[in-house]
N, C-alpha and C. Protein backbone atom coordinates (compact mmCIF):
# COMPACT_ATOMS: atom_id res chain seq x y z
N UNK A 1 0.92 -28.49 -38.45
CA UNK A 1 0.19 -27.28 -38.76
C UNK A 1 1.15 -26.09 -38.71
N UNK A 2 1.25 -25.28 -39.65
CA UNK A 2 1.59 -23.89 -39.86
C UNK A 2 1.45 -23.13 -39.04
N UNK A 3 2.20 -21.97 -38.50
CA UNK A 3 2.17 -21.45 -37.13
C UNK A 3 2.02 -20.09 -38.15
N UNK A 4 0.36 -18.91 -37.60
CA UNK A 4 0.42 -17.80 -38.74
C UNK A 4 1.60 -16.62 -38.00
N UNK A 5 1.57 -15.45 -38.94
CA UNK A 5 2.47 -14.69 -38.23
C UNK A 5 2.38 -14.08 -36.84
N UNK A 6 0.50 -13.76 -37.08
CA UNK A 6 0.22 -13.34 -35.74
C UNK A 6 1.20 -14.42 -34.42
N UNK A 7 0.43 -15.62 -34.29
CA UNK A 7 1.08 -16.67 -33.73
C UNK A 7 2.08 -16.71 -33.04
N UNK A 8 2.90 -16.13 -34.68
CA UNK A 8 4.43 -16.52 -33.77
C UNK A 8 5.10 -15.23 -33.17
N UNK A 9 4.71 -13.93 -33.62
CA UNK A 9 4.41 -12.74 -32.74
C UNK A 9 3.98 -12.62 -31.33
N UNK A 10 2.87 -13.61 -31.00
CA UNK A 10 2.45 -13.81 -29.62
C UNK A 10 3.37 -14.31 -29.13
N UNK A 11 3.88 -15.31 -29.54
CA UNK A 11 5.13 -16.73 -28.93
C UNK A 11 6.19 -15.89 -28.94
N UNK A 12 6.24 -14.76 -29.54
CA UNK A 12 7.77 -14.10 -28.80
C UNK A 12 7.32 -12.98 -28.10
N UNK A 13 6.28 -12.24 -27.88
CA UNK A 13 5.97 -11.69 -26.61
C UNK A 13 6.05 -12.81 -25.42
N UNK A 14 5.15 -13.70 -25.42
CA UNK A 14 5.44 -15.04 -24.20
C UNK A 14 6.88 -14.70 -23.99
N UNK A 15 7.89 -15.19 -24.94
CA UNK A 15 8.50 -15.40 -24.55
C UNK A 15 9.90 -14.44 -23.78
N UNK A 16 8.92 -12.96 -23.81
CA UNK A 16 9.94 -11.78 -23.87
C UNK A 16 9.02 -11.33 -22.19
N UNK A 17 7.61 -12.11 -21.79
CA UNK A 17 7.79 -11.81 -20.38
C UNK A 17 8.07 -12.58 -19.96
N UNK A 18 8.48 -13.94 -20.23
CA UNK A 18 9.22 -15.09 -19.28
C UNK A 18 10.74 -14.53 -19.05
N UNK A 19 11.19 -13.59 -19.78
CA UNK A 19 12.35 -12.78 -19.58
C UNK A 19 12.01 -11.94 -18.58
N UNK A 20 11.02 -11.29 -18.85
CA UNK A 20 10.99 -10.36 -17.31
C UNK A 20 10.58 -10.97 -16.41
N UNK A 21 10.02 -11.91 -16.20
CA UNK A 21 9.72 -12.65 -15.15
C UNK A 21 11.31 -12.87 -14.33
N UNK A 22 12.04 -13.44 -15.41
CA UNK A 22 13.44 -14.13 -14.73
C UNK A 22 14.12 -13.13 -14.37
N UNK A 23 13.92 -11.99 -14.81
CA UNK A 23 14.88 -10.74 -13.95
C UNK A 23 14.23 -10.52 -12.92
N UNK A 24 12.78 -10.19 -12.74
CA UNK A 24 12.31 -9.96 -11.21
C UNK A 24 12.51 -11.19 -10.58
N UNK A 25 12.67 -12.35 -11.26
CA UNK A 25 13.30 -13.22 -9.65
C UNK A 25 14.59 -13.06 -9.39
N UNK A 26 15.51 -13.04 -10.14
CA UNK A 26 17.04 -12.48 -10.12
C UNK A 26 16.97 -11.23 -9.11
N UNK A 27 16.36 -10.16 -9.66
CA UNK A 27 16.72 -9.14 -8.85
C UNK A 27 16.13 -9.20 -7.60
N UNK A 28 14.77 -9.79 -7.42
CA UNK A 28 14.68 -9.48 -5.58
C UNK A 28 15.32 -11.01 -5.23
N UNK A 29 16.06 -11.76 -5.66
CA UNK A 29 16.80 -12.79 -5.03
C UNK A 29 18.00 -11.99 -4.18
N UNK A 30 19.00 -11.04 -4.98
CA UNK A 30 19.61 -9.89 -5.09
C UNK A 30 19.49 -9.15 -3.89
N UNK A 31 18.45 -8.40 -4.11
CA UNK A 31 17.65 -7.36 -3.11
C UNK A 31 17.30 -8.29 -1.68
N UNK A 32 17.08 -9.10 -1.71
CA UNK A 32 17.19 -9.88 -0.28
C UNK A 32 18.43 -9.91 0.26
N UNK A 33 19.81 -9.94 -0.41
CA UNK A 33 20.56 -10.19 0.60
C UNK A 33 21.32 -9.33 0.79
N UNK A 34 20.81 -8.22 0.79
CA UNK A 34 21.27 -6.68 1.65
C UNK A 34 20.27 -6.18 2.61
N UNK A 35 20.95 -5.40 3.39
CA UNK A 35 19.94 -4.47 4.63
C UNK A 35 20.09 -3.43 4.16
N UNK A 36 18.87 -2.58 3.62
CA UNK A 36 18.34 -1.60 3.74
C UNK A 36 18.09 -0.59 4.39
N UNK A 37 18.44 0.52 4.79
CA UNK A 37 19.04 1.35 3.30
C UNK A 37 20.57 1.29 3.40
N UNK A 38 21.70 1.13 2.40
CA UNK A 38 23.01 1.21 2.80
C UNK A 38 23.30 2.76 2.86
N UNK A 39 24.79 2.69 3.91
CA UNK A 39 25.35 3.78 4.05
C UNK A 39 27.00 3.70 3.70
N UNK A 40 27.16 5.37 3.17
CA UNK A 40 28.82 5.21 2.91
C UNK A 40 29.10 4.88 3.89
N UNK A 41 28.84 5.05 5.04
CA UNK A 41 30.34 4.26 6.03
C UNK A 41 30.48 2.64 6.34
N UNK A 42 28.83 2.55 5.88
CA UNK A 42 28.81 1.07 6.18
C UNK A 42 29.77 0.61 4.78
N UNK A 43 29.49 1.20 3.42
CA UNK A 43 30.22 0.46 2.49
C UNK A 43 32.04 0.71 2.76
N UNK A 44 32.48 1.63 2.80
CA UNK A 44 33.34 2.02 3.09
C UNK A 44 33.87 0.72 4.32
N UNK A 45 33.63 0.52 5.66
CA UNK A 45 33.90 -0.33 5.98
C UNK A 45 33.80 -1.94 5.71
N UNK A 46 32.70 -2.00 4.54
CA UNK A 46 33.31 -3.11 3.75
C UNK A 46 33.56 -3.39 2.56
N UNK A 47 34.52 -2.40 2.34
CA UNK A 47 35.13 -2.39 0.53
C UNK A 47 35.78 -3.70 0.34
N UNK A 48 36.34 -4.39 0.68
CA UNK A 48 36.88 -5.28 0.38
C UNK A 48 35.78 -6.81 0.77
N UNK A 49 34.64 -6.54 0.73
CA UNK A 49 33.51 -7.69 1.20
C UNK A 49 33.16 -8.06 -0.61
N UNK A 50 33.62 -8.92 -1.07
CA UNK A 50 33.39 -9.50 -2.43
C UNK A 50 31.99 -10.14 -2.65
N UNK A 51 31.83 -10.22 -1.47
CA UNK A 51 29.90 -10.98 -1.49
C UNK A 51 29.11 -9.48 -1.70
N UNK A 52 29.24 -8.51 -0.99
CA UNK A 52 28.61 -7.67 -0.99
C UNK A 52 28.76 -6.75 -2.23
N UNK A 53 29.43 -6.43 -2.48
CA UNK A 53 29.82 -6.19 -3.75
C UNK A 53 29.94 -6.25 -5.25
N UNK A 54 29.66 -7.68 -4.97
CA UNK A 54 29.43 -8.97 -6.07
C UNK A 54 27.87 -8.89 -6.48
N UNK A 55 27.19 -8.66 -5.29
CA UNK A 55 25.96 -8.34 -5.17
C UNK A 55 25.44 -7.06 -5.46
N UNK A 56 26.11 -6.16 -5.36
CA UNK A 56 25.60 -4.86 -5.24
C UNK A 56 25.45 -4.76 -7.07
N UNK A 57 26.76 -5.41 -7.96
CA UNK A 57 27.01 -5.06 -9.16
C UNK A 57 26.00 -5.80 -9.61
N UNK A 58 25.01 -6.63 -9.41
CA UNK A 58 24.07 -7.91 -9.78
C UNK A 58 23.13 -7.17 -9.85
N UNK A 59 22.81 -6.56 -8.41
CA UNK A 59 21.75 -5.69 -8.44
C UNK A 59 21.47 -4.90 -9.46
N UNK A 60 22.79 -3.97 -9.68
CA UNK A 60 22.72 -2.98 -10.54
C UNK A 60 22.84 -3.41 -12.61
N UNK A 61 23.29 -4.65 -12.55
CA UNK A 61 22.70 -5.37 -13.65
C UNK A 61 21.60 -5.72 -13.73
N UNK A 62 21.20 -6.43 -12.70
CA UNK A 62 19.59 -7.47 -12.63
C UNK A 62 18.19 -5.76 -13.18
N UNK A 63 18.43 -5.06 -12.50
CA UNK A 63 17.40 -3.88 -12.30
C UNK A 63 17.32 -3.36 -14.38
N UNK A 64 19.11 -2.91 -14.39
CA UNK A 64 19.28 -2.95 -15.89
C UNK A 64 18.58 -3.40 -16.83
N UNK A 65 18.58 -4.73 -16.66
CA UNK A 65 18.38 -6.09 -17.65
C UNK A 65 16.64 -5.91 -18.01
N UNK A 66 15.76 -5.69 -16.30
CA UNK A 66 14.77 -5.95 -16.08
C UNK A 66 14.16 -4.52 -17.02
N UNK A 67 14.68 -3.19 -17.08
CA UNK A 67 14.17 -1.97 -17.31
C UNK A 67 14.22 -2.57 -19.25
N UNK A 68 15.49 -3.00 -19.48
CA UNK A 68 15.56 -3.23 -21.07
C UNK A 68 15.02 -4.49 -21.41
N UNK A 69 14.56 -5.24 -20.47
CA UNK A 69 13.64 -6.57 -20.80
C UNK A 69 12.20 -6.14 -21.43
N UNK A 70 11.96 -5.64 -20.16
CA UNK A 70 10.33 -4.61 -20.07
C UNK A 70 9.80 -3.93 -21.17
N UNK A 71 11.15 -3.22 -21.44
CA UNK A 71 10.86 -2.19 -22.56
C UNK A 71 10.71 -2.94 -23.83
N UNK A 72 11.69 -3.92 -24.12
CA UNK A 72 11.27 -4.76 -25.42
C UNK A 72 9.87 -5.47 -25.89
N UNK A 73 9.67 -5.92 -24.07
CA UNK A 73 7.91 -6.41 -24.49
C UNK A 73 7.13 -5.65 -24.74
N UNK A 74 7.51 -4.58 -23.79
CA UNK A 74 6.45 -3.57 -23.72
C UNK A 74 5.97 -2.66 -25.75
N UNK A 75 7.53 -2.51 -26.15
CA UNK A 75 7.19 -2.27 -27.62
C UNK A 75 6.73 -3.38 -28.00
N UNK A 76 6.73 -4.68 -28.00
CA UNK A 76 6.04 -5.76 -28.72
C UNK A 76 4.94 -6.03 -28.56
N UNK A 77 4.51 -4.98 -27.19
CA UNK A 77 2.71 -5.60 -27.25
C UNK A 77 1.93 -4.07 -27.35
N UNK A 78 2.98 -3.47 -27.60
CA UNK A 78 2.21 -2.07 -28.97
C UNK A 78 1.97 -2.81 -30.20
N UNK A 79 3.28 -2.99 -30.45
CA UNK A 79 2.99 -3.20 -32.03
C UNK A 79 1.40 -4.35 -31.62
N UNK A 80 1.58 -5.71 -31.31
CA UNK A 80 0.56 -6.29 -31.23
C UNK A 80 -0.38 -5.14 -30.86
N UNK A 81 -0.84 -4.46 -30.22
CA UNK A 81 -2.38 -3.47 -30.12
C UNK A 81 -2.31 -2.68 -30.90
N UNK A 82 -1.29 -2.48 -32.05
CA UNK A 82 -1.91 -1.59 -33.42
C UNK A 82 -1.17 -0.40 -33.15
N UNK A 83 -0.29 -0.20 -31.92
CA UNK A 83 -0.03 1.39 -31.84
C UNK A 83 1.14 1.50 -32.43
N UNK A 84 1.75 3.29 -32.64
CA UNK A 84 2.83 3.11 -33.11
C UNK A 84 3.89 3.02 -32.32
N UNK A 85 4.76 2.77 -32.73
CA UNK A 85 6.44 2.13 -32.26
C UNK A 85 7.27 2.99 -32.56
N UNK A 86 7.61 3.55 -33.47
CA UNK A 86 8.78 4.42 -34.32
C UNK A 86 9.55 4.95 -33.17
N UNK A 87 8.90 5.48 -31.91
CA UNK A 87 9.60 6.13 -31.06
C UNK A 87 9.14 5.41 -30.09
N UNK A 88 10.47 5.26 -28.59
CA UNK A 88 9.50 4.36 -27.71
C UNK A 88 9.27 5.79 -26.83
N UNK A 89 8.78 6.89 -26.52
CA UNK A 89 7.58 8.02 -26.12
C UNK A 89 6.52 7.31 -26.71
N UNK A 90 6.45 7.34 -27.69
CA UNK A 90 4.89 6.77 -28.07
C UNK A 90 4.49 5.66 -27.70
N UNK A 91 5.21 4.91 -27.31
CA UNK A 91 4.89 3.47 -26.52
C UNK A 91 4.78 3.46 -25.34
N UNK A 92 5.80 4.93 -24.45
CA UNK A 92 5.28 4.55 -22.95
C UNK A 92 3.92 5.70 -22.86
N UNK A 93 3.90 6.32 -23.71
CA UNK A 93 2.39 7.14 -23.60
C UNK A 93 1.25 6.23 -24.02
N UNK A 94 1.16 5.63 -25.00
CA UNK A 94 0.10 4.33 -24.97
C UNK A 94 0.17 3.82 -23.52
N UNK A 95 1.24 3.13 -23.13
CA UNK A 95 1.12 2.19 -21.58
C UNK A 95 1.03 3.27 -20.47
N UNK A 96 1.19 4.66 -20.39
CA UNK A 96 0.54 5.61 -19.57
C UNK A 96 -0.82 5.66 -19.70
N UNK A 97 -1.24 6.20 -20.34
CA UNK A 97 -3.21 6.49 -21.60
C UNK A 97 -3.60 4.76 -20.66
N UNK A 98 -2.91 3.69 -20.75
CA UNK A 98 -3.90 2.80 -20.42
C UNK A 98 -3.48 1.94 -18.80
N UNK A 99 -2.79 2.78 -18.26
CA UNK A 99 -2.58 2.92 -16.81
C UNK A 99 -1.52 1.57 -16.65
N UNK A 100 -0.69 1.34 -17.47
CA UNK A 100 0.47 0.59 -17.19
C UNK A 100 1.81 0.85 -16.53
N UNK A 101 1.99 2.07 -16.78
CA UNK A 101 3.17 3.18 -16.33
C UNK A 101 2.25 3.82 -15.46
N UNK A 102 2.87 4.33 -14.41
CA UNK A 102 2.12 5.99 -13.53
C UNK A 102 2.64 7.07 -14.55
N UNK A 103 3.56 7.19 -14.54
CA UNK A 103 3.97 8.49 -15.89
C UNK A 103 5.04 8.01 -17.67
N UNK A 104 5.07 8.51 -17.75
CA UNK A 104 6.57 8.93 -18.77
C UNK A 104 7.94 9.33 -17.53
N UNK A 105 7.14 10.25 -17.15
CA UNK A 105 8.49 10.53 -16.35
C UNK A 105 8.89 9.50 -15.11
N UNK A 106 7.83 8.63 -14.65
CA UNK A 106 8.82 7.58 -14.21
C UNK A 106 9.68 6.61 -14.52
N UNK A 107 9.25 5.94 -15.67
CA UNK A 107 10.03 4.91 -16.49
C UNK A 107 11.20 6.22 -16.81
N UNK A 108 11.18 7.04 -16.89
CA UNK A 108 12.61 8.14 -17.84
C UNK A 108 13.38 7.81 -16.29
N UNK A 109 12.63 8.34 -14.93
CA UNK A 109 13.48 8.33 -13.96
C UNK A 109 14.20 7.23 -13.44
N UNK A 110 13.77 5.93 -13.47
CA UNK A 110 14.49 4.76 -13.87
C UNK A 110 15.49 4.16 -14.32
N UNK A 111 15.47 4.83 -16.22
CA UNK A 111 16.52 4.65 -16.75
C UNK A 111 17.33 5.66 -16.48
N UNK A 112 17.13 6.76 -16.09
CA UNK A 112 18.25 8.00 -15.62
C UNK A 112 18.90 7.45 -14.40
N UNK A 113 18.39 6.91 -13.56
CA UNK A 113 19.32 6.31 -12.72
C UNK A 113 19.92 4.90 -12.67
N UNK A 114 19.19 4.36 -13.44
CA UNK A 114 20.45 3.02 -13.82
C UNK A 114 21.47 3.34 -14.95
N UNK A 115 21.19 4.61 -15.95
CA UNK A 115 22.64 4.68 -16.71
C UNK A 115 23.34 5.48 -15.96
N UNK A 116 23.03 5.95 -14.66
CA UNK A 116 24.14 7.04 -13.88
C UNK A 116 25.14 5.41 -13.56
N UNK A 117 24.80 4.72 -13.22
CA UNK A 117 25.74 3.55 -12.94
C UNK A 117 27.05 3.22 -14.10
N UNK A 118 25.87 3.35 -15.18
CA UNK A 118 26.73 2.68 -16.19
C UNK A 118 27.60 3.30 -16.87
N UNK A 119 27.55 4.78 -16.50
CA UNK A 119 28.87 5.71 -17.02
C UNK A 119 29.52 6.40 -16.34
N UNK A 120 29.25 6.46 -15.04
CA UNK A 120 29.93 6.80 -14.01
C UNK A 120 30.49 5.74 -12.68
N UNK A 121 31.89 5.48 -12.08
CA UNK A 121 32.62 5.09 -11.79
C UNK A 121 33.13 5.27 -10.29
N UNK A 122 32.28 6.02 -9.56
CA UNK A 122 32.18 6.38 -8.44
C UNK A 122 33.39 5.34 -7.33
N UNK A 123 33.53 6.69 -6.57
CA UNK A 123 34.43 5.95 -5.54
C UNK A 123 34.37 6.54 -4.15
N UNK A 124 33.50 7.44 -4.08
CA UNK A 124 32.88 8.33 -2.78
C UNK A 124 31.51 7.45 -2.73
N UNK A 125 31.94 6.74 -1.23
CA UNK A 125 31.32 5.82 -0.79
C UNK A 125 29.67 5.84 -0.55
N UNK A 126 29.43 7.02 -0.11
CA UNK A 126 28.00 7.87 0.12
C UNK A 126 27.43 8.11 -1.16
N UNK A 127 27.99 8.04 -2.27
CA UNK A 127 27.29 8.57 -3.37
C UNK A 127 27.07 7.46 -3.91
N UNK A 128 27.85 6.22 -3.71
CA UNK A 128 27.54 4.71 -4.63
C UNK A 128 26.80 4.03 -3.19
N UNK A 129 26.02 4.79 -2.32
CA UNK A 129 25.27 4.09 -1.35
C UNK A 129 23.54 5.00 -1.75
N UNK A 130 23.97 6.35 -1.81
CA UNK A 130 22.73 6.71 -2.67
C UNK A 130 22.45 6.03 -3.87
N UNK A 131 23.39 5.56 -4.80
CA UNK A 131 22.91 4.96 -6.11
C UNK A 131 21.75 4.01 -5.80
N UNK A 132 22.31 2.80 -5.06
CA UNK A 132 21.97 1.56 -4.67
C UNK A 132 21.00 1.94 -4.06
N UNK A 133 20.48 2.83 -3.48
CA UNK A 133 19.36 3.54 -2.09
C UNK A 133 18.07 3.61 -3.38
N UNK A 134 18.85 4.43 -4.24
CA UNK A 134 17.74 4.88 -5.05
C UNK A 134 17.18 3.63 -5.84
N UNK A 135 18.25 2.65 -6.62
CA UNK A 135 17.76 1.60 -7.51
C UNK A 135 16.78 0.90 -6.54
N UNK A 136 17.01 0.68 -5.14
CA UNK A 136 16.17 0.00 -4.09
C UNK A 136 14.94 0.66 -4.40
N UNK A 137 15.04 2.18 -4.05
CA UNK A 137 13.17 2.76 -4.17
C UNK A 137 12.36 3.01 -5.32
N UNK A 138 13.18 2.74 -6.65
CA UNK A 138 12.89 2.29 -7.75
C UNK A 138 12.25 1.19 -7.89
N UNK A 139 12.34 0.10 -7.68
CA UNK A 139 12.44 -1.09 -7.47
C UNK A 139 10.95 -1.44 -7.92
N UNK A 140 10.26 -0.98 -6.60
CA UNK A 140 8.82 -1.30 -6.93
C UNK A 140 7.97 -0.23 -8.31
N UNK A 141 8.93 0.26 -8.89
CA UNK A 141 8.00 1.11 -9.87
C UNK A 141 7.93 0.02 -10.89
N UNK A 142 9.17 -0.65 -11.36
CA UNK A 142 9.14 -1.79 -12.43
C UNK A 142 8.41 -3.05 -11.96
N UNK A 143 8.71 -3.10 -10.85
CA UNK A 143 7.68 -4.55 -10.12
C UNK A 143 6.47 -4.28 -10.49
N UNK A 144 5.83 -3.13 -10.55
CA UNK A 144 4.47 -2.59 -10.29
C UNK A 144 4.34 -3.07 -12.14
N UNK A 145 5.39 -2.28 -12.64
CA UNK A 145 5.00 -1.94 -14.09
C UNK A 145 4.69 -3.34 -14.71
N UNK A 146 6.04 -4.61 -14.30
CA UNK A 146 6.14 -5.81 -14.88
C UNK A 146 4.48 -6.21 -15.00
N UNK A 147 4.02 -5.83 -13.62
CA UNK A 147 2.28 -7.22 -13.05
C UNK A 147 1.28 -6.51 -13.56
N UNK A 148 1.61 -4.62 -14.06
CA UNK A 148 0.15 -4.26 -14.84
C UNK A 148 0.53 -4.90 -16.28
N UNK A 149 2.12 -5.08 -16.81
CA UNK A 149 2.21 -5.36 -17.93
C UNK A 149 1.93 -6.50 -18.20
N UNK A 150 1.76 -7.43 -17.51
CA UNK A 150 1.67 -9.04 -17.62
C UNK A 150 -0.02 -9.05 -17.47
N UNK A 151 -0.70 -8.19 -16.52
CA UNK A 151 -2.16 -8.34 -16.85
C UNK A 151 -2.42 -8.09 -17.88
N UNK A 152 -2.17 -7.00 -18.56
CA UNK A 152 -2.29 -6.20 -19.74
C UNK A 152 -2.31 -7.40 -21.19
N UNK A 153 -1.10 -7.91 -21.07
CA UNK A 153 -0.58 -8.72 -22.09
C UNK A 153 -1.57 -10.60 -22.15
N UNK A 154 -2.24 -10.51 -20.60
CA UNK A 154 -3.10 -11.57 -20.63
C UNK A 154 -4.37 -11.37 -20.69
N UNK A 155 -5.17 -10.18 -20.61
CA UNK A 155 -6.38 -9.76 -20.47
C UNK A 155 -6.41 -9.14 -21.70
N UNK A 156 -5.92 -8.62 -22.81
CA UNK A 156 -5.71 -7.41 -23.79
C UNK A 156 -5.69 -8.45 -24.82
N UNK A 157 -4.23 -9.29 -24.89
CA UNK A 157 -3.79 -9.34 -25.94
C UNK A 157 -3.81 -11.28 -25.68
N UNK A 158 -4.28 -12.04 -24.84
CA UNK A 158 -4.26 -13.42 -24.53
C UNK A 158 -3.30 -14.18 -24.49
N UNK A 159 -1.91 -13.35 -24.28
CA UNK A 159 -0.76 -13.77 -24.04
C UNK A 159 -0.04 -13.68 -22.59
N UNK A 160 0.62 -14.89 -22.88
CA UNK A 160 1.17 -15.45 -21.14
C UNK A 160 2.15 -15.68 -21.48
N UNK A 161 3.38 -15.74 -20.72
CA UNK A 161 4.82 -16.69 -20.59
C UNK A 161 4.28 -18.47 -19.97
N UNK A 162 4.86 -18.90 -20.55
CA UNK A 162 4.55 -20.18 -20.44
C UNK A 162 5.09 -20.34 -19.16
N UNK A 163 4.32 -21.20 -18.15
CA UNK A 163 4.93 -21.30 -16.76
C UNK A 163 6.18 -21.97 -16.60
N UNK A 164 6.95 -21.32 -15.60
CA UNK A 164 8.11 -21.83 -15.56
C UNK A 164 8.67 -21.46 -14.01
N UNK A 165 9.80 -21.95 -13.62
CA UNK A 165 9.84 -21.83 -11.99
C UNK A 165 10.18 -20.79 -11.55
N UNK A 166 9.68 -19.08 -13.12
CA UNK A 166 10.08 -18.25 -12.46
C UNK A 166 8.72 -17.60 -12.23
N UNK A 167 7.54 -18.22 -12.66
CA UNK A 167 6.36 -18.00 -12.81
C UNK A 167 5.72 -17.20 -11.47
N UNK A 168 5.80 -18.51 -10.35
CA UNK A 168 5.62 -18.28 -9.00
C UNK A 168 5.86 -17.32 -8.35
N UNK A 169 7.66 -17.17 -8.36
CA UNK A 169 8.26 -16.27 -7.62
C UNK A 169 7.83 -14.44 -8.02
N UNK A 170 7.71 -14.51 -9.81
CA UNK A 170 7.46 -13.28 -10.52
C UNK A 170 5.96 -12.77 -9.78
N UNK A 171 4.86 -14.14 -9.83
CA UNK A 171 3.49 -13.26 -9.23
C UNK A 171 3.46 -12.93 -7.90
N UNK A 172 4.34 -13.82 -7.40
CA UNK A 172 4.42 -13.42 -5.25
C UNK A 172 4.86 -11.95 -5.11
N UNK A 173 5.97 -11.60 -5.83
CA UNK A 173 6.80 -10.43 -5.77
C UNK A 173 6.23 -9.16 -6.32
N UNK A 174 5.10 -9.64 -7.26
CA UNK A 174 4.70 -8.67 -7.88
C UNK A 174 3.54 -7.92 -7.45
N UNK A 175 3.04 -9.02 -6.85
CA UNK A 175 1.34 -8.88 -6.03
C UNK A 175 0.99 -7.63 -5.65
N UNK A 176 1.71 -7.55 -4.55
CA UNK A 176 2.21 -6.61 -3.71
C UNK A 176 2.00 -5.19 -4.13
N UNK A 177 2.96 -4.96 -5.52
CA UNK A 177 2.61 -3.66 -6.26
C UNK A 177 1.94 -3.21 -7.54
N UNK A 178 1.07 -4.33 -7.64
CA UNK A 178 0.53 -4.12 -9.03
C UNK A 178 -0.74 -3.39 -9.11
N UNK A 179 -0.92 -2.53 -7.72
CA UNK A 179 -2.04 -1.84 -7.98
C UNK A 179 -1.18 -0.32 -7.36
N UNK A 180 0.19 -0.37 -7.58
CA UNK A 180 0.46 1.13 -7.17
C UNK A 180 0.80 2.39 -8.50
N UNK A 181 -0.26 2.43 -8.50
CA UNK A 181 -0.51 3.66 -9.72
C UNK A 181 -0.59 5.45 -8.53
């Protein structure tokens, strides 16, 4: 049987939150194996700790990955509800209007602080311990956003990520904040 377009439109939303799924297990895999909150002196005394470090840059990918994962579904299950796309404002104001986002200006504050990472090069220890401080209290805004977006996308539009062993870990993690509007 012929798969229609709608169809295969759904099958790549599925398959674009089984992507966010796998970054929120990546990243609080990540986020577990630091203590909270870091400090420059603590990093500073371990600049040369390659685990920690190794980690810290994971983090600051994993969070990345998860904000530009999000955002791809998130335009794909506009277009699926009919709205427009042309600009993604108009897509996080649809997922604001229907209580998926708390604002515009949080998803903006998000990506304003994960591209401070990505173009700046920091070497004042306190200021790449605020980065990491902040991506930490960030954290739960996308967690929150992923589990209204995954209701949204199963209650709205009858689309799921097909279960997979990141299935579990994505709804445990998410539980938690999917009612912090």
């Amino acid at each position: 049987m012929k798969k229609n377009g709608l169809h295969l439109e759904k099958e790549h939303l599925a398959r674009l939150l089984e992507a966010v799924q796998r970054c929120v297990f990546f990243l609080d895999a990540s986020v577990r194996k630091i203590t909270w909150p870091l400090t420059g002196d603590f990093l500073s005394s371990q600049r040369t700790n390659v685990e920690l470090f190794e980690t810290l840059s994971a983090i600051n990918e994993r969070f990345s990955k998860l904000q530009d994962s999000l955002g791809a579904a998130m335009r794909h299950g506009a277009i699926l509800s009919g709205e427009t796309t042309n600009m993604f404002l108009k897509v996080l104001a649809f997922y604001e209007k229907i209580g998926v986002i708390e604002s515009v200006d949080s998803w903006q504050l998000c990506r304003t602080s994960r591209n401070l990472a990505a173009h700046e090069y920091g070497i004042v220890y306190s200021e790449i311990a605020d980065h990491f401080n902040t991506l930490n209290e960030l954290r739960p805004t996308l967690y929150s956003v992923s589990r209204r977006f995954y209701d949204f996308c199963a209650s709205t539009l009858n689309v799921q990520p097909v279960e997979s062993e990141f299935s579990e870990v994505f709804l445990r993690v998410t539980e938690q904040f999917r009612e912090n509007l």
